[in-house]
C-alpha atoms as a PDB file:
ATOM      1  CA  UNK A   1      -6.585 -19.490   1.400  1.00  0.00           C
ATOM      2  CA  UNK A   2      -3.939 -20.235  -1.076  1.00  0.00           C
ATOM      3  CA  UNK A   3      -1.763 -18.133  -3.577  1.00  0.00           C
ATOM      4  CA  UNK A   4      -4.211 -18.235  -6.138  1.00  0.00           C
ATOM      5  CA  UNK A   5      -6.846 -16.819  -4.205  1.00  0.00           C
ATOM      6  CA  UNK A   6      -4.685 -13.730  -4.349  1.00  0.00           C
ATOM      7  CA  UNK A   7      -3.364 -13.415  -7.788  1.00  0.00           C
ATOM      8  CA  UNK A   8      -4.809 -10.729  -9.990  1.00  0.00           C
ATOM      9  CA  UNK A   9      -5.271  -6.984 -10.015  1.00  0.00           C
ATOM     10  CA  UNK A  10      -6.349  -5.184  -7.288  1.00  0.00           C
ATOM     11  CA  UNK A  11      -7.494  -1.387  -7.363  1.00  0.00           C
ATOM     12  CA  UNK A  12      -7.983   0.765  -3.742  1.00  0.00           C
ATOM     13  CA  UNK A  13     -10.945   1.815  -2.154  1.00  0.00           C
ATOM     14  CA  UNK A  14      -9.567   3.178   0.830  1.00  0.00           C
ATOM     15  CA  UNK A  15      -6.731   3.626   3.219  1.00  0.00           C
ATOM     16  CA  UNK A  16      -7.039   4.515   6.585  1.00  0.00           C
ATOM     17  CA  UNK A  17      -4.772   5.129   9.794  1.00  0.00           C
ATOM     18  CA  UNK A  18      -6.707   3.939  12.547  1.00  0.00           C
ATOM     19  CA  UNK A  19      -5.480   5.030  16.168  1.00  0.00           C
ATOM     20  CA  UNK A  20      -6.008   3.169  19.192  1.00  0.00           C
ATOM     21  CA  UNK A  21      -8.532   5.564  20.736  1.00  0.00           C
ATOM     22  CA  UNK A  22     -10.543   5.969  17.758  1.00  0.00           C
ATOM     23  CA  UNK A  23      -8.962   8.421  15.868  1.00  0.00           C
ATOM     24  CA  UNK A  24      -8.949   7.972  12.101  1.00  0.00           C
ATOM     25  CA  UNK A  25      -6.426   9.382   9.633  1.00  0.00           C
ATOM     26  CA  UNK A  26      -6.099   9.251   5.717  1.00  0.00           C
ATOM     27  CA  UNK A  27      -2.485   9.286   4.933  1.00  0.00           C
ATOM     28  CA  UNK A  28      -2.935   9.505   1.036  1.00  0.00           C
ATOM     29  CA  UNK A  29      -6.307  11.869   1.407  1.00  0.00           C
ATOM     30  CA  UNK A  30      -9.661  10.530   1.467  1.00  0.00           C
ATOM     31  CA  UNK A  31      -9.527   9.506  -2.571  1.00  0.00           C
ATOM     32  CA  UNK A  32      -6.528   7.579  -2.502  1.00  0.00           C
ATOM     33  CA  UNK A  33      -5.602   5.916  -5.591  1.00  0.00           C
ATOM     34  CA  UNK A  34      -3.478   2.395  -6.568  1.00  0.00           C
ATOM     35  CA  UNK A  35      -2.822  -1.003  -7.585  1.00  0.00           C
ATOM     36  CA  UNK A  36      -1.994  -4.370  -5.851  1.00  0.00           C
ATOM     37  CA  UNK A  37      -0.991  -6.904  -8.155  1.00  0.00           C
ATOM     38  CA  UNK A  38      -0.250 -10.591  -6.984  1.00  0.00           C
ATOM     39  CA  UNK A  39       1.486 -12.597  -9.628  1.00  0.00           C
ATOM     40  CA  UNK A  40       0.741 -16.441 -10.334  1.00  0.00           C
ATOM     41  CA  UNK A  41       5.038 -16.490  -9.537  1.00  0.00           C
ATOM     42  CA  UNK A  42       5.264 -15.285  -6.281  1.00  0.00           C
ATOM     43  CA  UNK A  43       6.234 -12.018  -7.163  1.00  0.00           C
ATOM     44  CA  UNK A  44       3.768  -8.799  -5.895  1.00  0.00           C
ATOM     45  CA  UNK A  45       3.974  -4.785  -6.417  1.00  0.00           C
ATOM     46  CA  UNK A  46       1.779  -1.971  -5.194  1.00  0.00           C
ATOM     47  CA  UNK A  47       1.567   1.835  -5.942  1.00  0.00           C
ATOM     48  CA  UNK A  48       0.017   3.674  -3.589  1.00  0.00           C
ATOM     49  CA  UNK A  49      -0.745   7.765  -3.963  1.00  0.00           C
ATOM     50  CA  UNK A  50      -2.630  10.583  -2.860  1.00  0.00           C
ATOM     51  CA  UNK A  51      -5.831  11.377  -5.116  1.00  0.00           C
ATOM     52  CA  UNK A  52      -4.562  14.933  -5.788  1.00  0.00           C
ATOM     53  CA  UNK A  53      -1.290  15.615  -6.431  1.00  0.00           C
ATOM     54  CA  UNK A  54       0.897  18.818  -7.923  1.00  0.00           C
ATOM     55  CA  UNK A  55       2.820  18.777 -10.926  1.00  0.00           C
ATOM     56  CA  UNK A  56       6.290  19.526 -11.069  1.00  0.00           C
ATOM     57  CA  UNK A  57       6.749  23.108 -12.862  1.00  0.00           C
ATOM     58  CA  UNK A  58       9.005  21.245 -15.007  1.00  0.00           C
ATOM     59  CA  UNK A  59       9.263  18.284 -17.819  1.00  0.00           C
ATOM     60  CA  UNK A  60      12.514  16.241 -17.042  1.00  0.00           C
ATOM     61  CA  UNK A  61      11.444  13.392 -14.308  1.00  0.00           C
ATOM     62  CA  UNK A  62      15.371  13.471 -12.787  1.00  0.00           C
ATOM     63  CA  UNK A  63      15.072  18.114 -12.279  1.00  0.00           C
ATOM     64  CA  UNK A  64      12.911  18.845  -9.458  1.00  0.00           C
ATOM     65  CA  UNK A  65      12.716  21.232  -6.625  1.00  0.00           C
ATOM     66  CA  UNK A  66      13.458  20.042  -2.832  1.00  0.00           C
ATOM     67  CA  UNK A  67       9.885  20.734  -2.331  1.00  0.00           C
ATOM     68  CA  UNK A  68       8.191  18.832  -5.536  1.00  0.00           C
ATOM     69  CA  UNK A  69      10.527  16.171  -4.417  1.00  0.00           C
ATOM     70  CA  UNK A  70       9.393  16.082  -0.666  1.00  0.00           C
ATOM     71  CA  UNK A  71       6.114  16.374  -1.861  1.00  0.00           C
ATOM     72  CA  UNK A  72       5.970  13.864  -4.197  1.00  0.00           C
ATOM     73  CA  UNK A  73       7.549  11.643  -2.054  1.00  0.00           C
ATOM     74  CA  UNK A  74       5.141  12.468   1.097  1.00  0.00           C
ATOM     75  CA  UNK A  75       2.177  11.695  -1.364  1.00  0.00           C
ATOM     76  CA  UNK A  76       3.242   8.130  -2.719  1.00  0.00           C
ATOM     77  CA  UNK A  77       4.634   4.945  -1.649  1.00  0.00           C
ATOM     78  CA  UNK A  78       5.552   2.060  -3.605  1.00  0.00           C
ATOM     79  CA  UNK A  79       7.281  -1.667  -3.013  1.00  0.00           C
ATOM     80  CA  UNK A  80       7.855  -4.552  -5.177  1.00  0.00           C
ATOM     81  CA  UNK A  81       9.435  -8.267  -4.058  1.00  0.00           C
ATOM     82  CA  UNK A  82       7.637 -11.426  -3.552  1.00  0.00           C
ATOM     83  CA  UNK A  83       4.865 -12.979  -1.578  1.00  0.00           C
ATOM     84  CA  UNK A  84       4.073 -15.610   0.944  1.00  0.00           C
ATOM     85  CA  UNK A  85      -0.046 -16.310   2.075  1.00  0.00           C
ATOM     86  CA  UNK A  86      -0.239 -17.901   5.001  1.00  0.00           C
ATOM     87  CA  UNK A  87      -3.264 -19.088   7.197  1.00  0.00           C
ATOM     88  CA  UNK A  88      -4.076 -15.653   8.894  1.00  0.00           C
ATOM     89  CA  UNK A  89      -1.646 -12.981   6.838  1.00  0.00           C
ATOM     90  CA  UNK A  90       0.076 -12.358   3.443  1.00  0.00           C
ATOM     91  CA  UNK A  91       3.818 -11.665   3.967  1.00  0.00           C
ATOM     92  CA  UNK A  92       5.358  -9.478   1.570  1.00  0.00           C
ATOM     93  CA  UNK A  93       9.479  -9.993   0.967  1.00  0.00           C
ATOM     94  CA  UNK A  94      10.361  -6.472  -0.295  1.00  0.00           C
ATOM     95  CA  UNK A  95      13.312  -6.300  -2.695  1.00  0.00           C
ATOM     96  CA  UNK A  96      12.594  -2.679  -3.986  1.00  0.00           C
ATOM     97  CA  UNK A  97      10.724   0.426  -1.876  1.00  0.00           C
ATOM     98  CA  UNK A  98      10.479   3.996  -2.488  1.00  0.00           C
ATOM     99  CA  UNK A  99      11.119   3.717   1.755  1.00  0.00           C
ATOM    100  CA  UNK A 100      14.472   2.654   1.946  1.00  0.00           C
ATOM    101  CA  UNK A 101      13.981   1.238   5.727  1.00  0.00           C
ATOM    102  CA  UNK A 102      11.273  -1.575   3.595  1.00  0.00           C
ATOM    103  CA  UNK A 103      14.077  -2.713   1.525  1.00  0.00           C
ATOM    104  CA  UNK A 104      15.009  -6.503   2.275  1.00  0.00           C
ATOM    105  CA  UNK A 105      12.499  -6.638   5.177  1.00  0.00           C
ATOM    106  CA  UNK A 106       9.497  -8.988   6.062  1.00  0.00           C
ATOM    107  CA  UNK A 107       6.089  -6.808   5.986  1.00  0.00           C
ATOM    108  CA  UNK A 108       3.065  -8.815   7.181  1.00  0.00           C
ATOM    109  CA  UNK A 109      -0.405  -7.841   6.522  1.00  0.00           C
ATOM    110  CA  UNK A 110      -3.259  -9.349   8.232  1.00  0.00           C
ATOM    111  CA  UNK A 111      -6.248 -10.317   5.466  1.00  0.00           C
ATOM    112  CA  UNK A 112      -9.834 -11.041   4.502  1.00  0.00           C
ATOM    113  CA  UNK A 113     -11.288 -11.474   1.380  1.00  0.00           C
ATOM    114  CA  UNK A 114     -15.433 -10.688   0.972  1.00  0.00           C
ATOM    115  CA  UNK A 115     -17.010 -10.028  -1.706  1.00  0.00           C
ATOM    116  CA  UNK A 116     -14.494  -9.250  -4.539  1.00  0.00           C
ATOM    117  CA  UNK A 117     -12.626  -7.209  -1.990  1.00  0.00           C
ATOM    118  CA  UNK A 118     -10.020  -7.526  -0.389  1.00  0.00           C
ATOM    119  CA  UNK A 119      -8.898  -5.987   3.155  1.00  0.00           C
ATOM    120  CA  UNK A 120      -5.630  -5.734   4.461  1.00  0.00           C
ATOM    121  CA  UNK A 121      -4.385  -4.248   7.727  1.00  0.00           C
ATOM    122  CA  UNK A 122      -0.892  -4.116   9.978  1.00  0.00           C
ATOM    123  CA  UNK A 123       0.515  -4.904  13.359  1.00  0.00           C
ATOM    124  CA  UNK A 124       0.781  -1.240  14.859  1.00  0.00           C
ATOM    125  CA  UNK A 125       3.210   0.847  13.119  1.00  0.00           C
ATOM    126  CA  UNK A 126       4.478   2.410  16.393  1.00  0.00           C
ATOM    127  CA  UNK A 127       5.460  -0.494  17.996  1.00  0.00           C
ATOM    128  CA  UNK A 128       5.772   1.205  21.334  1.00  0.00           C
ATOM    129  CA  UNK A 129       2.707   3.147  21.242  1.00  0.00           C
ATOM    130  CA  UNK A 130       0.672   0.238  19.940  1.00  0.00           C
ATOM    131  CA  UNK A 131      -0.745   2.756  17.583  1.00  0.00           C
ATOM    132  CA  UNK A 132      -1.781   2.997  14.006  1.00  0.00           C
ATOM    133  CA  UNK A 133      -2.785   0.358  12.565  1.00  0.00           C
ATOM    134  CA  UNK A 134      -3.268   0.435   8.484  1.00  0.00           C
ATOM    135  CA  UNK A 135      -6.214  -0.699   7.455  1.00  0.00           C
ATOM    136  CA  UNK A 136      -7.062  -0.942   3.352  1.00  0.00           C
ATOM    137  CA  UNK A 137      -9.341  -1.827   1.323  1.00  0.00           C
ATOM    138  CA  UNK A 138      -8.988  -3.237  -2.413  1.00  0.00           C
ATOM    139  CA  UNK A 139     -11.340  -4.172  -4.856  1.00  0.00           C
ATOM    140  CA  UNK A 140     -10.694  -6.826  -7.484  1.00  0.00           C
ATOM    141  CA  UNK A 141     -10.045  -5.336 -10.903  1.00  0.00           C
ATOM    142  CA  UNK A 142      -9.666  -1.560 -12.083  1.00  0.00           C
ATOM    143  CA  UNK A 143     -11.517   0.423 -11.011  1.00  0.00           C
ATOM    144  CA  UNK A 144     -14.469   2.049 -11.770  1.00  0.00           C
ATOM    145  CA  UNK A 145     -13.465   5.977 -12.196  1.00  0.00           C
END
């Protein structure tokens, strides 16, 4: 699989924690919502948030509580930088992340593409523990909500 295989729009389907004795977790709730778009450059973003989500009681973006901040924070996660697609994995070079700790670091994701979707998953997140792994699942184009 090549670049081009990649570039487009991508909208979620799912997102799931899975554990290494079967346990299953939805980070973002179980009607996640986001994009995944692969440029024809090199360059890639992705917004990821929780299907429901509580508005701030007020109107300016840069005034919020310490709670509608955690919150909002908690509930979304977003990265931007460029992209690499090797044989077995897409590697994304992140230049930008709502998680600070993603900022100039390597992030691999493991892939396959079926069926106008496409699946991505991690190495364990825990590297000691061995456990989650992120698993998610994207569909080509917006989608259909």
């Amino acid at each position: 699989m090549d670049r081009y295989d990649l570039t487009g729009t991508w909208s979620l389907l799912s997102y799931r924690l899975l554990g290494s004795r079967g346990r299953v977790r939805h980070p973002y709730g179980e009607d996640p919502a986001g994009y995944l778009l692969y440029m024809p450059d090199g360059f890639m973003a992705v917004s990821i948030m929780a299907g429901r989500r509580g508005l701030w009681a007020g109107t300016d973006i840069r005034r919020q509580t310490e709670r509608e901040a955690a919150e909002a924070t908690r509930t979304y996660l977003s990265y931007s930088g460029t992209y690499e697609v090797l044989p077995d994995r897409v590697v994304h070079s992140i230049q930008v992340s709502l998680f600070p700790n993603w900022t100039g670091t390597r992030q691999e994701r493991f892939y396959r593409l079926t069926d106008g979707c496409l699946e991505l998953s991690t190495s364990p997140l825990d590297a000691e523990r061995h456990e989650p792994r992120a698993h998610l699942v994207w569909r080509r184009g917006a989608p259909a909500r």
